[in-house]
N, C-alpha and C. Protein backbone atom coordinates (compact mmCIF):
# COMPACT_ATOMS: atom_id res chain seq x y z
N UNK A 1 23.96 111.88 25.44
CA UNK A 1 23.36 112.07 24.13
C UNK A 1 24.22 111.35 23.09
N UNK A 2 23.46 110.96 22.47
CA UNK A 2 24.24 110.40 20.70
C UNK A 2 24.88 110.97 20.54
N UNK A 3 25.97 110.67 19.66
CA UNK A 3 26.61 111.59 18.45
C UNK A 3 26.08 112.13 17.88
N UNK A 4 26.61 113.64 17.40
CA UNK A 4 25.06 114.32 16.12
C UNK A 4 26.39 114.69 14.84
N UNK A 5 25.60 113.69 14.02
CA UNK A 5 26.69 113.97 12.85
C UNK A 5 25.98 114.93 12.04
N UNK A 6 27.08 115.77 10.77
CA UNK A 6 26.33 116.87 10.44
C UNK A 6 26.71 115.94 8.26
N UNK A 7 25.41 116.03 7.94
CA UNK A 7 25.88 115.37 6.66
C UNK A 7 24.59 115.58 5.55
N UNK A 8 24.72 115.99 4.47
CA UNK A 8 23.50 115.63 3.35
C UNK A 8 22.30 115.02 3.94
N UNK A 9 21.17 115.39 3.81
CA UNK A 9 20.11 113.70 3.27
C UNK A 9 20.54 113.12 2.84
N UNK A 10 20.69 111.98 3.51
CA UNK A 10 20.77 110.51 2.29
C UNK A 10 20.00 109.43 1.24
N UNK A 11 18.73 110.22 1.71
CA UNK A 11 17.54 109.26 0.82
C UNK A 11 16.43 110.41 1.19
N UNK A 12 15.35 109.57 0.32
CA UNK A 12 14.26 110.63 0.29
C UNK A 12 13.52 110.83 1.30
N UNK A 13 13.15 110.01 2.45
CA UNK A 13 13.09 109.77 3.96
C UNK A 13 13.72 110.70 4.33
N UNK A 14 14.96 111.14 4.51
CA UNK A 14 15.30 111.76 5.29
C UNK A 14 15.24 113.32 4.91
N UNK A 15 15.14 113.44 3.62
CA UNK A 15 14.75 114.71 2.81
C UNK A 15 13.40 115.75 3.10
N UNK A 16 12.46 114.38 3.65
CA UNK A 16 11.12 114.90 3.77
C UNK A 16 11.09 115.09 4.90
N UNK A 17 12.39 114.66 6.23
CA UNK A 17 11.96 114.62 7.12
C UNK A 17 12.46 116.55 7.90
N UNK A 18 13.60 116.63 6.52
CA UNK A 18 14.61 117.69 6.85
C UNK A 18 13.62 118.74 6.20
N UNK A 19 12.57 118.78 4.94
CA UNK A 19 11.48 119.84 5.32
C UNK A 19 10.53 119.75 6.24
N UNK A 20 10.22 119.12 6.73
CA UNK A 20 9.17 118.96 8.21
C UNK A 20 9.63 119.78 8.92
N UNK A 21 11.05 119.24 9.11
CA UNK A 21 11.40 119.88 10.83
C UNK A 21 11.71 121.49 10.38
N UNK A 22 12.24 122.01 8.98
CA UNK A 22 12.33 123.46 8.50
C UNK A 22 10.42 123.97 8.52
N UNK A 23 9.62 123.06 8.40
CA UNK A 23 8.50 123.66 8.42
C UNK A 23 7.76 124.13 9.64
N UNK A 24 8.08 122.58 10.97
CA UNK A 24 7.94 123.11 12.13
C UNK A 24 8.24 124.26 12.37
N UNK A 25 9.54 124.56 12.26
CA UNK A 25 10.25 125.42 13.19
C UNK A 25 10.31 126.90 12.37
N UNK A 26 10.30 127.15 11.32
CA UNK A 26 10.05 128.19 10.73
C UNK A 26 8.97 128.75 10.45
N UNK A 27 8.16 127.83 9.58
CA UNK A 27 7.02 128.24 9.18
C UNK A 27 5.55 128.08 10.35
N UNK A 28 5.47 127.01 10.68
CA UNK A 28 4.27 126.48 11.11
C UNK A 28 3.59 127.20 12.07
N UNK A 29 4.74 127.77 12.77
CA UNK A 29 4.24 128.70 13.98
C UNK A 29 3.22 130.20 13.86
N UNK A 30 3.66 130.53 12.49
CA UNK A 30 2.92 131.47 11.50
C UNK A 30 1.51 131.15 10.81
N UNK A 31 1.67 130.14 11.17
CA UNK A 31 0.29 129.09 10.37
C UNK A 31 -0.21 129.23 8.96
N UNK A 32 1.41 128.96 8.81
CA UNK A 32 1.80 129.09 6.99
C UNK A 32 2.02 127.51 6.61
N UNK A 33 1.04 127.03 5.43
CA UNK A 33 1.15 125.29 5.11
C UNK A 33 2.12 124.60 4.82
N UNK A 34 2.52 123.66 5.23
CA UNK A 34 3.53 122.74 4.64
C UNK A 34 3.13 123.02 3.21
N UNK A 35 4.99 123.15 2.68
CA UNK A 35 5.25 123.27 0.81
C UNK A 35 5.78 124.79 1.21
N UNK A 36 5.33 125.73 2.28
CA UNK A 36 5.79 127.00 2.64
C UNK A 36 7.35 126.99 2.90
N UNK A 37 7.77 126.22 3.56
CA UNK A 37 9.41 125.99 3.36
C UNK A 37 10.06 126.01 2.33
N UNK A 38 9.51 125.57 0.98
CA UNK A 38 10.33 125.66 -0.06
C UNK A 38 10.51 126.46 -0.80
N UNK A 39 11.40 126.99 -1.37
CA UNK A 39 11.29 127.65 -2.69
C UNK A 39 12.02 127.19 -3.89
N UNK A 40 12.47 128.42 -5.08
CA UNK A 40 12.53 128.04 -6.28
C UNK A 40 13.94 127.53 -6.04
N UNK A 41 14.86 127.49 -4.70
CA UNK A 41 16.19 126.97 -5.17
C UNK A 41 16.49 125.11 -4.09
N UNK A 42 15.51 124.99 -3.98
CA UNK A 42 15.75 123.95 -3.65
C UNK A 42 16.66 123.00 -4.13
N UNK A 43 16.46 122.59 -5.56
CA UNK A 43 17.57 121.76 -6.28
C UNK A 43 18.90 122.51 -6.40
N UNK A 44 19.10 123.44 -6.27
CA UNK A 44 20.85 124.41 -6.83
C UNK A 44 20.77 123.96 -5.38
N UNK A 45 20.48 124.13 -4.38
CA UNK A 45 21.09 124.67 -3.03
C UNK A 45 21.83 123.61 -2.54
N UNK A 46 22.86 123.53 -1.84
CA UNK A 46 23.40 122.49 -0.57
C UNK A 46 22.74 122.26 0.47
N UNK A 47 22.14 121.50 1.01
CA UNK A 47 21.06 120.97 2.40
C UNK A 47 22.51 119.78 3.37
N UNK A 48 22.29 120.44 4.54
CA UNK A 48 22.71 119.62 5.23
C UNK A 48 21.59 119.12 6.24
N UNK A 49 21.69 118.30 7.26
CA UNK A 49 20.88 117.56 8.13
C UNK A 49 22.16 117.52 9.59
N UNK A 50 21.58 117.69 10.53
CA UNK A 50 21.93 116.87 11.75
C UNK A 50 21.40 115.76 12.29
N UNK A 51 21.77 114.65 12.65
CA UNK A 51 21.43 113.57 13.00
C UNK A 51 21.86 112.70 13.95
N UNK A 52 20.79 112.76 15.44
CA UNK A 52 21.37 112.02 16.44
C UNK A 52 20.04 110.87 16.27
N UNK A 53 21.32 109.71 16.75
CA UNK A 53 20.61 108.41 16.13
C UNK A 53 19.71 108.20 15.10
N UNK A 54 18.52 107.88 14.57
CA UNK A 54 18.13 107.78 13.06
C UNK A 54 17.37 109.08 13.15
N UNK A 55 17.30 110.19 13.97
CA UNK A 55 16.36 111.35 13.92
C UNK A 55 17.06 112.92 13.61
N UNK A 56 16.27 113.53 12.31
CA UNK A 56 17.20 114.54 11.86
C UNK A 56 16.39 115.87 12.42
N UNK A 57 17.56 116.70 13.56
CA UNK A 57 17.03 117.38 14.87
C UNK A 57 17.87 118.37 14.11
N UNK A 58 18.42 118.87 12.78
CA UNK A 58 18.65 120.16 12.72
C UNK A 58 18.83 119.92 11.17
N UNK A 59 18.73 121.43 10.47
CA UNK A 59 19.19 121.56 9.08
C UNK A 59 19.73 122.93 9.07
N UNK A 60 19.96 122.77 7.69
CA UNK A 60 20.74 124.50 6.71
C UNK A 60 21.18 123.97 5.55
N UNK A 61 20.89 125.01 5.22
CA UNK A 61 20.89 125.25 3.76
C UNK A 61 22.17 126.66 2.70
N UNK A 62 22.63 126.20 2.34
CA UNK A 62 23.67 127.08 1.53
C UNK A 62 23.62 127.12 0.06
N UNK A 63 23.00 128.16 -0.35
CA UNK A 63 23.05 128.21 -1.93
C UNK A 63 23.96 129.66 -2.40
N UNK A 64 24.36 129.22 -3.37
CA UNK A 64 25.25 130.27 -4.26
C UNK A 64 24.33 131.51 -4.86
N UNK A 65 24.76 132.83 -4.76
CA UNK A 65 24.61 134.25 -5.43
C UNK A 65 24.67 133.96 -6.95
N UNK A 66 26.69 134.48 -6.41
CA UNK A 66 27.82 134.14 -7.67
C UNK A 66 28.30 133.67 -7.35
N UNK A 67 29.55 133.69 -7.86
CA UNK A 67 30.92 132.82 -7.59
C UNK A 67 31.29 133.21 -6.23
N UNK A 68 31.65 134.51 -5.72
CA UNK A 68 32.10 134.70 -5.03
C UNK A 68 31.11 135.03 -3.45
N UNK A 69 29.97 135.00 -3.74
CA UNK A 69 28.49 135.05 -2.95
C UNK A 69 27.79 134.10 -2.38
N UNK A 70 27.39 133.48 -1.16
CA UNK A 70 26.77 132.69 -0.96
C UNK A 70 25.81 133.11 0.25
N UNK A 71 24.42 132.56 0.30
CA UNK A 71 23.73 132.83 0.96
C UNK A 71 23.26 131.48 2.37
N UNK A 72 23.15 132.18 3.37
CA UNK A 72 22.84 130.47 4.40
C UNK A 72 21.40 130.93 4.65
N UNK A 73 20.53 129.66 4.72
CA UNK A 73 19.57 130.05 4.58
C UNK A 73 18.63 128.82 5.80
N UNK A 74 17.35 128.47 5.89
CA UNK A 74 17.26 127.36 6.39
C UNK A 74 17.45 126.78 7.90
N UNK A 75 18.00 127.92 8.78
CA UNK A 75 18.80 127.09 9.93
C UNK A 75 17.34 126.80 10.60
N UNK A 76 17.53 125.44 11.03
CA UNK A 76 16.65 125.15 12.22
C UNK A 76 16.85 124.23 13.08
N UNK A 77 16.85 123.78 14.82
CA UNK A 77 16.96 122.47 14.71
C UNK A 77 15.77 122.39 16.38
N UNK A 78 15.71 121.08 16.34
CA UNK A 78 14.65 120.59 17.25
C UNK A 78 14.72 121.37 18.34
N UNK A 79 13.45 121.77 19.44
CA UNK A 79 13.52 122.43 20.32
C UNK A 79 14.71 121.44 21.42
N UNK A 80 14.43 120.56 21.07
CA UNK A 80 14.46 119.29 22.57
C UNK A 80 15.95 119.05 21.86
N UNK A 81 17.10 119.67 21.37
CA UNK A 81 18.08 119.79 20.65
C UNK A 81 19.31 121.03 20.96
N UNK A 82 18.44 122.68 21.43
CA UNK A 82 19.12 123.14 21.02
C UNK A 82 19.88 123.60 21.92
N UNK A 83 20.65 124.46 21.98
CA UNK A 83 22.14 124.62 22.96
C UNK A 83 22.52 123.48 23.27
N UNK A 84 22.74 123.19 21.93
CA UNK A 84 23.84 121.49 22.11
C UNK A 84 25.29 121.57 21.29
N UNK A 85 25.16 122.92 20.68
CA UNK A 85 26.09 123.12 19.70
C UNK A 85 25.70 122.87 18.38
N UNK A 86 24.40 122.14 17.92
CA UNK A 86 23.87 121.67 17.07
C UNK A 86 24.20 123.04 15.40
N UNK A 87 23.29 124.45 15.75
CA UNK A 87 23.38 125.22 14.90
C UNK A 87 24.41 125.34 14.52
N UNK A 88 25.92 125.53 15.61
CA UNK A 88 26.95 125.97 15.11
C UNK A 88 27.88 125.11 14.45
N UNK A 89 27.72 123.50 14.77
CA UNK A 89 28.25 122.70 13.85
C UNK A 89 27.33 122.83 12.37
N UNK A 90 26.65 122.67 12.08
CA UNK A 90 25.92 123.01 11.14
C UNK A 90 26.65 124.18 9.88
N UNK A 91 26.44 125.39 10.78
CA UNK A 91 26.46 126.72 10.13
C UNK A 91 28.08 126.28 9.72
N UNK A 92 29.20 125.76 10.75
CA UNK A 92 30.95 125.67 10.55
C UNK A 92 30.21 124.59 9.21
N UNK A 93 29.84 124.08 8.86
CA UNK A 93 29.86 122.91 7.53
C UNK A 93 29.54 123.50 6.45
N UNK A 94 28.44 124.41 6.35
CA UNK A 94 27.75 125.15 5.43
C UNK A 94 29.10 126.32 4.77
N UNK A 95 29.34 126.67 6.29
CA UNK A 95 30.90 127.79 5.81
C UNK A 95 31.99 126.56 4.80
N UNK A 96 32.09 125.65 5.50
CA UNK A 96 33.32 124.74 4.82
C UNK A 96 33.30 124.62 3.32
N UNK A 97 31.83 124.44 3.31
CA UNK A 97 31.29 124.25 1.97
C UNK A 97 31.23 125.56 0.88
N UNK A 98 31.12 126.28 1.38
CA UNK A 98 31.24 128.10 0.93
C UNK A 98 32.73 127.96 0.46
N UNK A 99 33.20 127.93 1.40
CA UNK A 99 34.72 127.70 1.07
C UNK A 99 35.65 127.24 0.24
N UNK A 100 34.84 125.49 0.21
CA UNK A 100 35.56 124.86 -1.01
C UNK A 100 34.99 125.00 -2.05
N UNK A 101 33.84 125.90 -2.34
CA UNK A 101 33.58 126.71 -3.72
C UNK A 101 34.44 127.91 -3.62
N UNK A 102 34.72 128.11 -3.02
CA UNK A 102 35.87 129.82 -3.56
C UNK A 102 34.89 131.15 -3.05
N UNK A 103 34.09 130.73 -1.86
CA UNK A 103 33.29 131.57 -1.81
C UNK A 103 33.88 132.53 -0.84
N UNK A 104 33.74 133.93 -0.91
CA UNK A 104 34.01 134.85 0.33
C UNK A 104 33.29 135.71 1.07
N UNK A 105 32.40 135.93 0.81
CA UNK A 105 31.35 136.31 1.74
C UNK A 105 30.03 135.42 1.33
N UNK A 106 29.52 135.33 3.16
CA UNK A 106 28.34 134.39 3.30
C UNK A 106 27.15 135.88 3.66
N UNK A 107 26.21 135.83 3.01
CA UNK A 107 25.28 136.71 4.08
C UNK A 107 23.85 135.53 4.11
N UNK A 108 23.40 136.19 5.13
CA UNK A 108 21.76 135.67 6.08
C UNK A 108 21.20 136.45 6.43
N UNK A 109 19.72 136.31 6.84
CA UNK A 109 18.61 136.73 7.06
C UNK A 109 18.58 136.67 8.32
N UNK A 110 19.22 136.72 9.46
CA UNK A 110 18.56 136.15 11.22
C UNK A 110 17.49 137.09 11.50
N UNK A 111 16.77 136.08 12.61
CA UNK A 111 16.05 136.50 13.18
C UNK A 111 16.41 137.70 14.46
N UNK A 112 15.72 138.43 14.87
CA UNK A 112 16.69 138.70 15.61
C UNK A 112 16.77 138.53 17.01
N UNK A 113 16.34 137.54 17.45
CA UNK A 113 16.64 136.63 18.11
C UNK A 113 17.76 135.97 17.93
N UNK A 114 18.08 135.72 16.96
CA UNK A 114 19.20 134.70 16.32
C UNK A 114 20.66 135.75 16.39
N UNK A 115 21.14 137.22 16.45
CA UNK A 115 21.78 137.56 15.81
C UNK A 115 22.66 137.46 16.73
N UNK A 116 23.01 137.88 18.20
CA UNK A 116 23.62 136.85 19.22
C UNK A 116 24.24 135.81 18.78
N UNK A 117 23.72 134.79 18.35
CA UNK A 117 24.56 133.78 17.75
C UNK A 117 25.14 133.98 16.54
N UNK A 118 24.98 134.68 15.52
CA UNK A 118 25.75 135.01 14.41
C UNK A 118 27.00 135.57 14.45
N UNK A 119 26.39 136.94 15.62
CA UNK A 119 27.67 138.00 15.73
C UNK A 119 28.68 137.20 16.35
N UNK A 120 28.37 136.17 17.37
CA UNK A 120 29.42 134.92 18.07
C UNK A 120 29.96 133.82 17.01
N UNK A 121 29.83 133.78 15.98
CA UNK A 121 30.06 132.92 14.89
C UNK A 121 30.82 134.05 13.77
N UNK A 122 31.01 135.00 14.25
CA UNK A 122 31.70 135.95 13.55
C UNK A 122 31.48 136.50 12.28
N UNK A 123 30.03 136.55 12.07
CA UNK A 123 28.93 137.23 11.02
C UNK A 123 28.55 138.71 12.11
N UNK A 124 28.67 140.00 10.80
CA UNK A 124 28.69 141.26 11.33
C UNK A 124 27.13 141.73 10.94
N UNK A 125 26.50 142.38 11.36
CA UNK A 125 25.52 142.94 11.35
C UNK A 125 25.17 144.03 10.31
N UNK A 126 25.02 144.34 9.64
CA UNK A 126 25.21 145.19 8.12
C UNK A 126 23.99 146.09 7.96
N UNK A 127 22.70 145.74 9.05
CA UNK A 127 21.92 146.44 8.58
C UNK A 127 20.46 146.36 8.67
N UNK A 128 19.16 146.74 7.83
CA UNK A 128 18.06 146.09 8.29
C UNK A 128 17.67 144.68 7.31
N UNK A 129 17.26 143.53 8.17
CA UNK A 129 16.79 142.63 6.87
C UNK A 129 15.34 142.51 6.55
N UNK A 130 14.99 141.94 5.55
CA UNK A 130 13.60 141.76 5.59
C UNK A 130 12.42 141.53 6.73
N UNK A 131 11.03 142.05 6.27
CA UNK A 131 10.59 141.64 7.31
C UNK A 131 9.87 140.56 6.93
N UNK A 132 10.11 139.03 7.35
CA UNK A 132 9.32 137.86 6.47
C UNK A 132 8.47 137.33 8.13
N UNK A 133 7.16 136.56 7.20
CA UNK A 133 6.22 135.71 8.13
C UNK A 133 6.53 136.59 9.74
N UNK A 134 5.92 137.97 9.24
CA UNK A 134 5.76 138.63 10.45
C UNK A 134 6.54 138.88 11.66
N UNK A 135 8.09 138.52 11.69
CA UNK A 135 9.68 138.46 12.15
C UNK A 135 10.23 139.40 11.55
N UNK A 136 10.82 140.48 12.14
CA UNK A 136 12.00 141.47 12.12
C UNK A 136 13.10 140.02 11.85
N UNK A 137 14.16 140.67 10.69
CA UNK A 137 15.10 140.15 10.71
C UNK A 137 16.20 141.20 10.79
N UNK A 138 17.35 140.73 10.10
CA UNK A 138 18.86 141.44 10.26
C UNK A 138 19.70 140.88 9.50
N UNK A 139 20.49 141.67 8.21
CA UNK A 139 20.62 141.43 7.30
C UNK A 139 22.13 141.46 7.82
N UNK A 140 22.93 139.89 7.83
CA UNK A 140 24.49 140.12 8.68
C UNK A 140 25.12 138.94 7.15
N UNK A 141 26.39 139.33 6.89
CA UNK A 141 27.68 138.78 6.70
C UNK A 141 29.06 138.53 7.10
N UNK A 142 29.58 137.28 6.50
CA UNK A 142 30.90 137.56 7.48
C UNK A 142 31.50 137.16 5.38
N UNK A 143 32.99 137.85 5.79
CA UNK A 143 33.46 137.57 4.96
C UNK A 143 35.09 136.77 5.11
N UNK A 144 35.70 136.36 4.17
CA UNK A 144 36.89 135.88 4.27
C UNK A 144 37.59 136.42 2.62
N UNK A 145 39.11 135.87 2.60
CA UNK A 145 39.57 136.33 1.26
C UNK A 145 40.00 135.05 0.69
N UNK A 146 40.24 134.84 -1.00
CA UNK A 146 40.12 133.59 -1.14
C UNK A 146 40.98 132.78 -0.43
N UNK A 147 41.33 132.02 -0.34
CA UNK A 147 42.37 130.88 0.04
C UNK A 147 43.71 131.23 -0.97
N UNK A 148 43.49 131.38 -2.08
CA UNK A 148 45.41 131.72 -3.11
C UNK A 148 45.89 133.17 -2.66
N UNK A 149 44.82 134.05 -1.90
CA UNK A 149 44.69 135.76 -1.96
C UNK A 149 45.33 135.32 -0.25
N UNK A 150 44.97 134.36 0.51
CA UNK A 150 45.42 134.35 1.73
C UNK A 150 46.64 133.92 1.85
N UNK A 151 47.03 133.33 1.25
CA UNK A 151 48.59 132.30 1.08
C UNK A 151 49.48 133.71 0.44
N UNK A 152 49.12 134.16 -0.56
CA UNK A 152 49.86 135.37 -0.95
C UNK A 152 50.31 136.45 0.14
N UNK A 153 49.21 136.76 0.76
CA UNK A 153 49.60 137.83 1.67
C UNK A 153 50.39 137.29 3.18
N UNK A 154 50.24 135.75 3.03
CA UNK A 154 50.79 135.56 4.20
C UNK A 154 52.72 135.27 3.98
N UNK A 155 53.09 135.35 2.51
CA UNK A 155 54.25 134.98 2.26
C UNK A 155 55.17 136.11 2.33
C-alpha cells in the first residue's frame, strides 16, 4: 500500500471529496442527502484528510468548545481502508492539534461500535451519548493537563 499521509484539504477538490466520503460513510447509509454532513461549524472547525496516492480514504474533524474544550467529530475512512491504522493516525493529529491550542479535554460522540477503539486510544467512556440518524452512541473523553501544569508537576 501507499503511504497514507494525514494533512488539511488542500484545494477545493479535495474538500468536496473529504464531504463525500463523510457522507458515504456516515450519513448515506441512513438515506439522509448529501449537504447532511455539514453543519453550522464547518468554517471554525479543523478538517483533516487521509490520503493514499491522489485518493482521500479517511477524515476528522476537530472543533473548539472553549479554550480549554474540544470536540472530535467527523471520523470516517474508506471501507477498502480500514484496519490500516488509518483512524488512529488521524484521531493522534486531531489530538496534536487540541494540544497545540492548550486544549485538555477532547470529548466525542462514538458509535458504539466505535467505542473499542476509543477506549484503546485512551478516551474513557462517561456515559450515554446521543441518539443521532438512528445509532446509539457513547458520550467518551480523554483528558490531559496543560503542557506549563505538566512541566510544573514534573519538576
Amino acid at each position: 500500500m501507499e503511504p497514507v499521509v494525514i494533512r488539511p484539504p488542500a484545494n477545493p477538490a479535495e474538500l468536496a471529496a473529504y464531504y463525500h466520503l463523510r457522507w458515504e460513510r456516515l450519513r448515506r447509509l441512513w438515506d439522509l442527502p448529501p449537504g447532511s454532513e455539514r453543519d453550522e461549524l464547518e468554517d471554525v472547525a479543523f478538517h483533516l484528510v487521509a490520503v493514499v496516492g491522489k485518493s482521500i480514504v479517511g477524515t476528522g474533524r476537530l472543533h473548539g468548545v472553549d479554550a480549554a474544550n474540544a470536540q472530535v467529530r467527523c471520523m470516517a475512512v474508506h471501507p477498502e481502508f480500514e484496519r490500516r491504522g488509518i483512524a488512529r493516525a488521524i484521531l493522534l493529529a486531531l489530538e496534536a492539534e487540541a494540544h497545540n491550542r492548550g486544549v485538555t479535554r477532547i470529548q466525542l460522540n462514538a458509535r458504539e461500535s466505535a467505542v473499542g477503539f476509543y477506549e484503546k486510544m485512551g478516551y474513557a467512556d462517561i456515559g450515554k451519548g446521543p441518539f443521532m440518524y438512528r445509532v446509539r452512541h457513547r458520550l467518551m473523553e480523554k483528558c490531559w493537563p496543560r503542557a506549563n501544569q505538566a512541566q510544573k508537576s514534573s519538576s
